[in-house]
PDB file of N, CA and C in Angstrom:
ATOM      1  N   UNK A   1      -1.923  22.064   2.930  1.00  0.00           N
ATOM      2  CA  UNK A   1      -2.643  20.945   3.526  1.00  0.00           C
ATOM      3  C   UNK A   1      -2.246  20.847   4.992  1.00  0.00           C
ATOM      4  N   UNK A   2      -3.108  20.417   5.673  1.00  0.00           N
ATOM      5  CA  UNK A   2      -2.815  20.369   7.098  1.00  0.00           C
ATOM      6  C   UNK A   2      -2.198  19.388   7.714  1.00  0.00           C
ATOM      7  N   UNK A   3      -1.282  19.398   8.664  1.00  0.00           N
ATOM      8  CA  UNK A   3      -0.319  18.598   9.021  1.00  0.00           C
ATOM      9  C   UNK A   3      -0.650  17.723  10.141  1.00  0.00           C
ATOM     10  N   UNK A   4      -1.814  17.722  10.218  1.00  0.00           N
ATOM     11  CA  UNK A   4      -2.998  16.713  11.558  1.00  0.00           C
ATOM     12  C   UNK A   4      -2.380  15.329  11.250  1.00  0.00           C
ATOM     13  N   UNK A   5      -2.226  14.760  12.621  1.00  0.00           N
ATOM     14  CA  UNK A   5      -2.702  13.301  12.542  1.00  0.00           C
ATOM     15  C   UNK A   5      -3.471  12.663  13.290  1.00  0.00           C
ATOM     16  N   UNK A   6      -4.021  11.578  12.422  1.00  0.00           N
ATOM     17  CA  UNK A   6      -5.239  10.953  12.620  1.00  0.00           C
ATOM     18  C   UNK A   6      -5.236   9.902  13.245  1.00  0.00           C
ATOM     19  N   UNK A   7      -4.596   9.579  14.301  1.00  0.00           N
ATOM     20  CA  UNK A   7      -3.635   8.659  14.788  1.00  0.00           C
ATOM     21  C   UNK A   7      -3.777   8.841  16.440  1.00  0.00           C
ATOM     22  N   UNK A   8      -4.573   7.572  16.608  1.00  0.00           N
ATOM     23  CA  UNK A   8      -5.309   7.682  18.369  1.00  0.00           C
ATOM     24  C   UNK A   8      -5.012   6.431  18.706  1.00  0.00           C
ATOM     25  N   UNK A   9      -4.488   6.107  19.923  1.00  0.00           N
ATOM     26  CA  UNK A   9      -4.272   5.140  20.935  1.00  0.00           C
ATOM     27  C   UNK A   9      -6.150   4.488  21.294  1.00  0.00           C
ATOM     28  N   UNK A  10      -6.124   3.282  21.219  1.00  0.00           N
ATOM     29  CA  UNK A  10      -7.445   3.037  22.063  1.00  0.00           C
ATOM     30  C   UNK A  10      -7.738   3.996  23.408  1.00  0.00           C
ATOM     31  N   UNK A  11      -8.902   4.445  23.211  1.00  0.00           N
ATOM     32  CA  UNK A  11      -9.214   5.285  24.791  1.00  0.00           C
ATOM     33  C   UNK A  11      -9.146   6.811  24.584  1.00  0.00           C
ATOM     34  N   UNK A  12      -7.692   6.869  23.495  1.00  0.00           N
ATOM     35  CA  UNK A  12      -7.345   8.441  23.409  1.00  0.00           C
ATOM     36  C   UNK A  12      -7.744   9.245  22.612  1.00  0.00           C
ATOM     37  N   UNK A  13      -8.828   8.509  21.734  1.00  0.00           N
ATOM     38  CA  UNK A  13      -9.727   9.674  21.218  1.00  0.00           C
ATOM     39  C   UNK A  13     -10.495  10.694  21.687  1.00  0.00           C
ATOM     40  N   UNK A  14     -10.388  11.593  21.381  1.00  0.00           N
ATOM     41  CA  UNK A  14     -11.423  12.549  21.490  1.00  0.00           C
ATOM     42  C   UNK A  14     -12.510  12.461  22.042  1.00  0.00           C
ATOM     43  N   UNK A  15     -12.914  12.802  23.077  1.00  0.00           N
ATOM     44  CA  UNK A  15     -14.251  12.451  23.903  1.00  0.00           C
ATOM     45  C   UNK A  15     -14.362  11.124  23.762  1.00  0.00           C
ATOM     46  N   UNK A  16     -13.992   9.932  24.121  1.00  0.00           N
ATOM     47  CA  UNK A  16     -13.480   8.770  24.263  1.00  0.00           C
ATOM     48  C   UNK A  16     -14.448   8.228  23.059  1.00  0.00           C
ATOM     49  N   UNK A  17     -14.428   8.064  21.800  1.00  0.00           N
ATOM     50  CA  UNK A  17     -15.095   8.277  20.847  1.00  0.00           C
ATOM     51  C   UNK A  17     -14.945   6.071  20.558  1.00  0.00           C
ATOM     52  N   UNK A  18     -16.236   5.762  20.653  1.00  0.00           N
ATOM     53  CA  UNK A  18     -16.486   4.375  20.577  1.00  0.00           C
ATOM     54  C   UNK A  18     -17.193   3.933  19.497  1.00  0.00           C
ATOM     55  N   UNK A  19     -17.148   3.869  18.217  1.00  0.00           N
ATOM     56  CA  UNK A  19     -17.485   3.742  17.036  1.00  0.00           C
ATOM     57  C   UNK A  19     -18.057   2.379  16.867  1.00  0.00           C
ATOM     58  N   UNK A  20     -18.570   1.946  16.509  1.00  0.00           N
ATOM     59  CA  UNK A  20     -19.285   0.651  15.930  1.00  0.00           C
ATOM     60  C   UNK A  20     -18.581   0.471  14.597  1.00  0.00           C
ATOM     61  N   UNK A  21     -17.318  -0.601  14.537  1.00  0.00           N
ATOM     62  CA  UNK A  21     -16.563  -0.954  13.667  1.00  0.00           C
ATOM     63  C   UNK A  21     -17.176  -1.974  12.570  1.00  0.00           C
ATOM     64  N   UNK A  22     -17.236  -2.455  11.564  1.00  0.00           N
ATOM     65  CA  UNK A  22     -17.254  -3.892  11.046  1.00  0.00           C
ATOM     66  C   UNK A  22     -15.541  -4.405  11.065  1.00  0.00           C
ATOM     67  N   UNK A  23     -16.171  -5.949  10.706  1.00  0.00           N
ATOM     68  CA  UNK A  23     -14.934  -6.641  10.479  1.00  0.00           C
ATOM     69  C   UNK A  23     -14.168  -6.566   9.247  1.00  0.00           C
ATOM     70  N   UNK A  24     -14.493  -5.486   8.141  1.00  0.00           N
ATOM     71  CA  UNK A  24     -14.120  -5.202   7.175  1.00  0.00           C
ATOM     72  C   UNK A  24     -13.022  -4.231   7.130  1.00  0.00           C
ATOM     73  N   UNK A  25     -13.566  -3.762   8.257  1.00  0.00           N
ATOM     74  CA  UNK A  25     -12.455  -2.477   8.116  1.00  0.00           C
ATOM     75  C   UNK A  25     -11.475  -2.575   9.237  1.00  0.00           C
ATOM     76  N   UNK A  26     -10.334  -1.680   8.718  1.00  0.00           N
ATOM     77  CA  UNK A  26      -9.330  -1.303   9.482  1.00  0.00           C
ATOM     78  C   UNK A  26      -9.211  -0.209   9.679  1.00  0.00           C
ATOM     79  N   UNK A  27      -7.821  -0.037  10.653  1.00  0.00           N
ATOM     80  CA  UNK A  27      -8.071   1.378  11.762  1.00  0.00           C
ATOM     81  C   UNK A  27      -7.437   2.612  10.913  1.00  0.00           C
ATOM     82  N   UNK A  28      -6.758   2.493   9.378  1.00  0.00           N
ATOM     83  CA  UNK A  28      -6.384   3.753   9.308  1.00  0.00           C
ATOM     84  C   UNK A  28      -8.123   3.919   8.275  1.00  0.00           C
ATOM     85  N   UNK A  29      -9.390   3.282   8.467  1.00  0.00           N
ATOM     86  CA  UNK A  29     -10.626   3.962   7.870  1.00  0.00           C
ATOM     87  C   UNK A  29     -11.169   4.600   8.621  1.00  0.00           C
ATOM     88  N   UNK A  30     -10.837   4.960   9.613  1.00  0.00           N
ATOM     89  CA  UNK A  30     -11.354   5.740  10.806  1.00  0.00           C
ATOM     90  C   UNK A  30     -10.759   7.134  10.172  1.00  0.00           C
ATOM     91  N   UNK A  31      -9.214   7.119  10.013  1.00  0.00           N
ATOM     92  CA  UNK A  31      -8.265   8.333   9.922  1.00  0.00           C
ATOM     93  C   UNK A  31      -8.921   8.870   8.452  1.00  0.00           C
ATOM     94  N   UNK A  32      -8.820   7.558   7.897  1.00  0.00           N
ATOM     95  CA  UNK A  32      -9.159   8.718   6.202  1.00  0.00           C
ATOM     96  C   UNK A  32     -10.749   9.555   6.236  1.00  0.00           C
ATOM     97  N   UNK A  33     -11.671   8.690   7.155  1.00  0.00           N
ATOM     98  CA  UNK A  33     -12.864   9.588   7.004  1.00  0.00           C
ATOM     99  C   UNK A  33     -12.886  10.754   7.845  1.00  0.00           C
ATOM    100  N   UNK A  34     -12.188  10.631   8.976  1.00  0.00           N
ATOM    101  CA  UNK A  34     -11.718  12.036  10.043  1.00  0.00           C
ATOM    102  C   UNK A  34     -11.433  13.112   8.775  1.00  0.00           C
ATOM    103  N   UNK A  35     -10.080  12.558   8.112  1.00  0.00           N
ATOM    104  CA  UNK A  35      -9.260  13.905   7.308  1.00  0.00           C
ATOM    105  C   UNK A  35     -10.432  14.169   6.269  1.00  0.00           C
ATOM    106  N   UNK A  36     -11.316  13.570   5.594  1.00  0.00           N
ATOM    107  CA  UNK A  36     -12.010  13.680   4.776  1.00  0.00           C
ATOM    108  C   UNK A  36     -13.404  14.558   5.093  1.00  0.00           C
ATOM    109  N   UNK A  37     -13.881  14.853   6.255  1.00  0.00           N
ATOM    110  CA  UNK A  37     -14.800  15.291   6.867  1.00  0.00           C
ATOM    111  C   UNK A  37     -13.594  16.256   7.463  1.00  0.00           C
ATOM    112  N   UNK A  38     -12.662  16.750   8.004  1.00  0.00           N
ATOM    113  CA  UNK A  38     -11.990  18.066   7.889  1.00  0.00           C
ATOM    114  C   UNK A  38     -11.579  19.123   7.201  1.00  0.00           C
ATOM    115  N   UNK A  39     -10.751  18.467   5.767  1.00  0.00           N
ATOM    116  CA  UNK A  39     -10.406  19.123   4.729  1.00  0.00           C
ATOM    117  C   UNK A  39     -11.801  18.774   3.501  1.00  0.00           C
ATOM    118  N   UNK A  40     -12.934  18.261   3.570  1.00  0.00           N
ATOM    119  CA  UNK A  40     -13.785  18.296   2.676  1.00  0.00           C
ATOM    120  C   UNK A  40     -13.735  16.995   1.574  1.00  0.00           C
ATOM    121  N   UNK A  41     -12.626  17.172   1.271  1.00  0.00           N
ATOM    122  CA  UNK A  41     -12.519  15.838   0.258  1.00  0.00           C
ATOM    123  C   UNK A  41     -10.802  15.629  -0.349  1.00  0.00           C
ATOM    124  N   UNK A  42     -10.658  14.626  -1.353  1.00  0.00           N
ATOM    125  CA  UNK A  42      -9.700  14.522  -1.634  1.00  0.00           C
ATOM    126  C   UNK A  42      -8.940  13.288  -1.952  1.00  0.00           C
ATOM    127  N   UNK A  43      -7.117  12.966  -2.660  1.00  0.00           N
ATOM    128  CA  UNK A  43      -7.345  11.887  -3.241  1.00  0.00           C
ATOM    129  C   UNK A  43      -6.351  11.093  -2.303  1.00  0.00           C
ATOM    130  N   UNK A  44      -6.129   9.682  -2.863  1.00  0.00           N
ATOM    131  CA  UNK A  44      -5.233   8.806  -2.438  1.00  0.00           C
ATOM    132  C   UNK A  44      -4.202   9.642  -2.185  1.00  0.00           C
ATOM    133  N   UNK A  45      -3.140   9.982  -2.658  1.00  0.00           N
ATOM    134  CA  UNK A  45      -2.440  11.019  -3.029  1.00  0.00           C
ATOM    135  C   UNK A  45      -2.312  12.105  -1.728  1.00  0.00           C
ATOM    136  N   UNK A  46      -3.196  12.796  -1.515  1.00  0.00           N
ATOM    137  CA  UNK A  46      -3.154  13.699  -0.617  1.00  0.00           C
ATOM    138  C   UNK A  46      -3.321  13.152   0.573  1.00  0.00           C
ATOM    139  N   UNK A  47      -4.052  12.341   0.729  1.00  0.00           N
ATOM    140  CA  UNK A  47      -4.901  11.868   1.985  1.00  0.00           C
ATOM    141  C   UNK A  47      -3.466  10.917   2.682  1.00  0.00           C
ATOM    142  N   UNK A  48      -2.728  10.224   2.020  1.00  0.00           N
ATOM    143  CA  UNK A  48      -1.481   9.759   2.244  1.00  0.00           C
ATOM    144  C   UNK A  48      -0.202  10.442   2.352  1.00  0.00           C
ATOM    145  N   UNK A  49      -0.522  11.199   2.239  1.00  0.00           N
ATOM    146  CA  UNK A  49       0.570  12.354   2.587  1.00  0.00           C
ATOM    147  C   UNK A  49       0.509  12.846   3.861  1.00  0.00           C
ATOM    148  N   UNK A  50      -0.847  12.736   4.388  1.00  0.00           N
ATOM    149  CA  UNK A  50      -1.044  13.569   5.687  1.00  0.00           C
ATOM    150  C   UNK A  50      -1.235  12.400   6.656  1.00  0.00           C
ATOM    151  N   UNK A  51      -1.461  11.391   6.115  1.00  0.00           N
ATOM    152  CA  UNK A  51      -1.544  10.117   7.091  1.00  0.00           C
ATOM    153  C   UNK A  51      -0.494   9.092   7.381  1.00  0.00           C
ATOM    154  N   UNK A  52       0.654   9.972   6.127  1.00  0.00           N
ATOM    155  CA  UNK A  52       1.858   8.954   6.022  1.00  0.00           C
ATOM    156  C   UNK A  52       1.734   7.322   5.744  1.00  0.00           C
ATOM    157  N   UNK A  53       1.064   7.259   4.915  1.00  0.00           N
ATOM    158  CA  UNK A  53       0.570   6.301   4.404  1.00  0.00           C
ATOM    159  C   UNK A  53       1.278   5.619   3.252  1.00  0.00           C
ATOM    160  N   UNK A  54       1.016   4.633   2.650  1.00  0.00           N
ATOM    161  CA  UNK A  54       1.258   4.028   1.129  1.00  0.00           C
ATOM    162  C   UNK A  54      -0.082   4.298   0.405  1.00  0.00           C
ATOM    163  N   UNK A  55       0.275   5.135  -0.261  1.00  0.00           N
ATOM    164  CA  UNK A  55      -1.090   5.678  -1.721  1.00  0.00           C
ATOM    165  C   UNK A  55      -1.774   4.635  -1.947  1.00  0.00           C
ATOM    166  N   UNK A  56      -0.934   3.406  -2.451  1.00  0.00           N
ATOM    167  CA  UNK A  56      -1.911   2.199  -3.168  1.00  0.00           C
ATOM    168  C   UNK A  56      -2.801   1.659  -2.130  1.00  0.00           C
ATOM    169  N   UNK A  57      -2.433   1.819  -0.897  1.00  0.00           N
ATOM    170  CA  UNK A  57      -3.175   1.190   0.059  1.00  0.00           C
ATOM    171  C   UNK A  57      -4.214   2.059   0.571  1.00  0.00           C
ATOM    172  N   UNK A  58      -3.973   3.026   0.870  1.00  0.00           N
ATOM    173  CA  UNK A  58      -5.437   4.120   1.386  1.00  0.00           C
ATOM    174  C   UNK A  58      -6.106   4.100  -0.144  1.00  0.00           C
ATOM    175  N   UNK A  59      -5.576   4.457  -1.635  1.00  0.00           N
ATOM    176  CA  UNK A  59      -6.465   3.979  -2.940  1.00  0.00           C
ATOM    177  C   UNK A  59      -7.292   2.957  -2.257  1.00  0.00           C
ATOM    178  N   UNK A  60      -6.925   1.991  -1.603  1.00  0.00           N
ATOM    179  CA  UNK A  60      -7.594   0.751  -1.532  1.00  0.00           C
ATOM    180  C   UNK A  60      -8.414   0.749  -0.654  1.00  0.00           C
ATOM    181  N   UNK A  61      -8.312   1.074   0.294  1.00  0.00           N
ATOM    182  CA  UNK A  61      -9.074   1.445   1.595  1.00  0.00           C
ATOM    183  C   UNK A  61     -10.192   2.516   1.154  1.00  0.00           C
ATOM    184  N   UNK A  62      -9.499   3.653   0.113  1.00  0.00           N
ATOM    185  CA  UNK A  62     -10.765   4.632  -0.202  1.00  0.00           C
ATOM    186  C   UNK A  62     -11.989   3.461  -0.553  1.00  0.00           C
ATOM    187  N   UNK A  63     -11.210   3.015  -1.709  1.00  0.00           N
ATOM    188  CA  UNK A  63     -12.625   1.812  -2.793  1.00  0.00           C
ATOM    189  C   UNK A  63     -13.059   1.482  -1.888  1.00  0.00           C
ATOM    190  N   UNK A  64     -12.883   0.275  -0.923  1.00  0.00           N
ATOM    191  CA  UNK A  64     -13.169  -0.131   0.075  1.00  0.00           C
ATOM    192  C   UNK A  64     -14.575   0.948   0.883  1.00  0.00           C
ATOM    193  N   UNK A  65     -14.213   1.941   1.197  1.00  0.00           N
ATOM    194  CA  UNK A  65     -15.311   3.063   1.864  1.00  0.00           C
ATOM    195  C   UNK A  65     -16.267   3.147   1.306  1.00  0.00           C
ATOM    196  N   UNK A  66     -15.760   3.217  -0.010  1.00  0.00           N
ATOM    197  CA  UNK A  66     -16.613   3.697  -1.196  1.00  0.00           C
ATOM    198  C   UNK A  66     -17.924   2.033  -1.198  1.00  0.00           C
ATOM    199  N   UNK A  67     -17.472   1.263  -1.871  1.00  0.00           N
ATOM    200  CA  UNK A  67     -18.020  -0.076  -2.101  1.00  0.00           C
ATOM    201  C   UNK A  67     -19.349  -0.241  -0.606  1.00  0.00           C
ATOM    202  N   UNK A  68     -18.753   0.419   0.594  1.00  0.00           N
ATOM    203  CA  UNK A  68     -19.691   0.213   1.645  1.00  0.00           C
ATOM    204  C   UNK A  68     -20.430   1.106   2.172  1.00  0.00           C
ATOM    205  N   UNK A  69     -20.281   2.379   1.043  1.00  0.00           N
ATOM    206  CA  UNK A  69     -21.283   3.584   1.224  1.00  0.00           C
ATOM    207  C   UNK A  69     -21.063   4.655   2.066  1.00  0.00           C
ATOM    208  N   UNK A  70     -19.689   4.461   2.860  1.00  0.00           N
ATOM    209  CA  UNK A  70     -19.508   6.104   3.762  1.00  0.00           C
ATOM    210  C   UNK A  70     -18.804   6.583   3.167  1.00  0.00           C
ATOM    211  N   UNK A  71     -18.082   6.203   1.917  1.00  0.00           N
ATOM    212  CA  UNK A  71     -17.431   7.689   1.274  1.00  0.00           C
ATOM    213  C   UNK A  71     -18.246   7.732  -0.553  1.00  0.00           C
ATOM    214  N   UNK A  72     -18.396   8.632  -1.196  1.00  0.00           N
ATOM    215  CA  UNK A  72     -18.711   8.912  -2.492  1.00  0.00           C
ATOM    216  C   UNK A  72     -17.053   9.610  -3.279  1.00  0.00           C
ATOM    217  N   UNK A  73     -17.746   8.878  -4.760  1.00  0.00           N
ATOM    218  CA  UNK A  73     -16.793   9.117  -5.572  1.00  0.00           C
ATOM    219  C   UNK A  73     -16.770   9.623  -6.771  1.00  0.00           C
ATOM    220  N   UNK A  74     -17.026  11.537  -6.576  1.00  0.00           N
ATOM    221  CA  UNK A  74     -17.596  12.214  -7.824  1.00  0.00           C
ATOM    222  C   UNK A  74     -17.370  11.928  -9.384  1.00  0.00           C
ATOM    223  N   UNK A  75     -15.961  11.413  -9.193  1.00  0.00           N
ATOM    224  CA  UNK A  75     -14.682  11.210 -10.379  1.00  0.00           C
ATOM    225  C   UNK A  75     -13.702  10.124  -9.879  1.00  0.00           C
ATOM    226  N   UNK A  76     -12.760  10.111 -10.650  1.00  0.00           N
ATOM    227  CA  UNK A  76     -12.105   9.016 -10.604  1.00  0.00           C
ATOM    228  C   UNK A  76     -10.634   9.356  -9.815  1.00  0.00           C
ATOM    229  N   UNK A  77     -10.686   8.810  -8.725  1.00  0.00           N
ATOM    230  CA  UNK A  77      -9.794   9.149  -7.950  1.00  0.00           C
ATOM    231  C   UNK A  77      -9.747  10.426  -6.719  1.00  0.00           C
ATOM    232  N   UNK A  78     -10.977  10.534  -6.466  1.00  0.00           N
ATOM    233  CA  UNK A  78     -10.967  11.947  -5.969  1.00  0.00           C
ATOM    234  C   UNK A  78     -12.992  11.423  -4.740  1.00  0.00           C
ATOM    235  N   UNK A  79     -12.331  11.596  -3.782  1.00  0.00           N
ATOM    236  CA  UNK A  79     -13.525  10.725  -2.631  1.00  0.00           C
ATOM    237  C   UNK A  79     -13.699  11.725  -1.902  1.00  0.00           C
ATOM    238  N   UNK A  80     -15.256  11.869  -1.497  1.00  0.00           N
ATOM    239  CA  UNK A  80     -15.689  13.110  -0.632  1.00  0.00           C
ATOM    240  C   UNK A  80     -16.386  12.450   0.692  1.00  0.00           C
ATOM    241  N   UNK A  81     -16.531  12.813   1.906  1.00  0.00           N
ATOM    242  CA  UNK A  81     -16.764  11.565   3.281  1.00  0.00           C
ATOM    243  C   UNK A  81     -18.576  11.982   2.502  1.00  0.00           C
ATOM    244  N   UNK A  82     -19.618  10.778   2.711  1.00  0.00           N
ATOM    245  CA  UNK A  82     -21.428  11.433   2.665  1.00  0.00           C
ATOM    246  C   UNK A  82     -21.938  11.203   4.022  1.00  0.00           C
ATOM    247  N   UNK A  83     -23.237  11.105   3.934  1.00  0.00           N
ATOM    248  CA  UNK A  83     -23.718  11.678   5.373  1.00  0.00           C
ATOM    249  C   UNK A  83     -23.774   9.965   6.289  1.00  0.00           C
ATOM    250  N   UNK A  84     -23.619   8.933   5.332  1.00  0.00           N
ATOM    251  CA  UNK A  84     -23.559   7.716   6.234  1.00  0.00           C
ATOM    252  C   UNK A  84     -21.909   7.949   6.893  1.00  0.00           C
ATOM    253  N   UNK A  85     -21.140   8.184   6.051  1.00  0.00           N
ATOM    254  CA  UNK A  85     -19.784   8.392   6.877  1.00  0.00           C
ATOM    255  C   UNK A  85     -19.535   9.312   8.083  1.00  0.00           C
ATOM    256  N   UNK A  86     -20.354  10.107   7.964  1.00  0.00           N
ATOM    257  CA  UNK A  86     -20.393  11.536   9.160  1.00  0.00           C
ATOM    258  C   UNK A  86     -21.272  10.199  10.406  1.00  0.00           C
ATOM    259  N   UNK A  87     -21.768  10.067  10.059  1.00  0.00           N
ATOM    260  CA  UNK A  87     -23.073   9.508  11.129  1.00  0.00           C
ATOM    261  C   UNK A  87     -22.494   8.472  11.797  1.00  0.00           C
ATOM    262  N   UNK A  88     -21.506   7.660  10.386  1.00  0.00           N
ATOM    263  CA  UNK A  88     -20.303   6.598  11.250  1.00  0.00           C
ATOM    264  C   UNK A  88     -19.620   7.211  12.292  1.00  0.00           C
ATOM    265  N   UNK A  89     -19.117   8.290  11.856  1.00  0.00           N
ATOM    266  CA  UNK A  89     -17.884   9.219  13.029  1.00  0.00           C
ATOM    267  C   UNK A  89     -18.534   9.936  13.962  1.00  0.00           C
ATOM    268  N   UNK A  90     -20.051  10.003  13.990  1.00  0.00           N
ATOM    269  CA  UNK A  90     -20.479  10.886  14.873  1.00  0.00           C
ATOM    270  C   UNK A  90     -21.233   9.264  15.664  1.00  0.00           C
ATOM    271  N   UNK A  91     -20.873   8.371  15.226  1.00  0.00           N
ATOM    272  CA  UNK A  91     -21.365   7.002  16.055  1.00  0.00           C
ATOM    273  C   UNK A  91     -22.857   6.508  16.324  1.00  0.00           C
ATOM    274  N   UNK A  92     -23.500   7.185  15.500  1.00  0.00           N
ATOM    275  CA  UNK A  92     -25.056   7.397  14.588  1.00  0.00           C
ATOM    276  C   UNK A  92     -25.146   5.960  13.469  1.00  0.00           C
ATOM    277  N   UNK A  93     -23.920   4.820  13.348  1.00  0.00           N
ATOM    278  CA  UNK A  93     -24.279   4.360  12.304  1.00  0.00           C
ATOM    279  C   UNK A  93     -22.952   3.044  12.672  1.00  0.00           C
ATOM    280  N   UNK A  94     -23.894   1.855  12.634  1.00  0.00           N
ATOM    281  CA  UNK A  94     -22.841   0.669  13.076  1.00  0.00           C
ATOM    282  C   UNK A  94     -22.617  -0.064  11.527  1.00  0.00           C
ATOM    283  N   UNK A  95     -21.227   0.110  11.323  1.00  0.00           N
ATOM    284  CA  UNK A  95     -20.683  -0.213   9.925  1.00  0.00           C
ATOM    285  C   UNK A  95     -21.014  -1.598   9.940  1.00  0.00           C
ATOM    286  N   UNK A  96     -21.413  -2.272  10.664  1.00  0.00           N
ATOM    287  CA  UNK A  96     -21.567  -4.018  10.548  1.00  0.00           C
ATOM    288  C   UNK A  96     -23.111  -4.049   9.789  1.00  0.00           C
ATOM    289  N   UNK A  97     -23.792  -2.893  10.183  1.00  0.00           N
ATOM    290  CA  UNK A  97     -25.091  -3.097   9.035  1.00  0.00           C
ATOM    291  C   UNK A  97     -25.241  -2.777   7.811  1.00  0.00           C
ATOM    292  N   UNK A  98     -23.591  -2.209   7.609  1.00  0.00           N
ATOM    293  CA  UNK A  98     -23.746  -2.185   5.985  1.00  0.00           C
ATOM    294  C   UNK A  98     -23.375  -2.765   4.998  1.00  0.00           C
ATOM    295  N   UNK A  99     -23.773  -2.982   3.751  1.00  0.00           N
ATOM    296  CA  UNK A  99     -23.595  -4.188   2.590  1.00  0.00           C
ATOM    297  C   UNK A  99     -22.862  -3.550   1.597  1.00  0.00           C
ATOM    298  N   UNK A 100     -21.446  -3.835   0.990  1.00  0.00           N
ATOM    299  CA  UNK A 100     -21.185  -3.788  -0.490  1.00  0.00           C
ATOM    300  C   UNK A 100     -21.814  -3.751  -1.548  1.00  0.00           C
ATOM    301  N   UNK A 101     -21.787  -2.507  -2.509  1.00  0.00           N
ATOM    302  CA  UNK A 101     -22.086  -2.211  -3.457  1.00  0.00           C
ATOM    303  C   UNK A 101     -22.325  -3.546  -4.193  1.00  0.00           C
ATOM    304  N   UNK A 102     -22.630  -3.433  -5.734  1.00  0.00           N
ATOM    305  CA  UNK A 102     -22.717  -4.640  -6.511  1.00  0.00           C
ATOM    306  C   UNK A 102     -21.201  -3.924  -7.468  1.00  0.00           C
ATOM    307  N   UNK A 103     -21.398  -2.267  -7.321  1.00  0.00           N
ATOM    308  CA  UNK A 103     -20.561  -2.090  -8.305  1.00  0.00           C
ATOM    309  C   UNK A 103     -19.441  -2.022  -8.158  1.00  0.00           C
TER     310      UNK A 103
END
């Protein structure tokens, strides 16, 4: 697994990368959909390992993605980024227009 971090100062992103946030989210949902759209997919578990994270909390943050439609969840425990999440990171898509699942 790759030893990247996902971990940017305001300003110091990458081509000064200005995302359209909601008030739902927080800043390590930026990092998990980066690593998730790099390495393809993957779980709490892994994704916290490389983000140095607490598992239960990126778990939580995945649901969280999941519930608002930029990440999918083939199986249980195991989240792949879809094309609303790419479009979030490629700044194609302002997370404040999107609504929670029912499920």
């Amino acid at each position: 697994m790759s030893a990247k971090r996902y971990q940017y100062l305001a300003g110091d992103q990458p081509n000064m990368v200005m995302r359209k946030r909601a008030e739902w989210m927080r800043s390590v949902d930026d990092q998990i959909l980066e690593h998730l759209r790099d390495e393809g997919a993957g779980t709490p578990k892994s994704i916290s390992n490389v983000l140095d994270k607490n598992n239960d909390y990126i778990g939580e943050r995945c649901r969280t993605l999941t519930k608002y439609g930029l990440l999918n969840r083939p199986s249980r425990g195991f989240y792949l980024i879809n094309d609303d999440g790419i479009a979030y990171l490629n700044e194609e898509l302002d997370a404040n227009e999107l609504n929670p699942s029912e499920s």
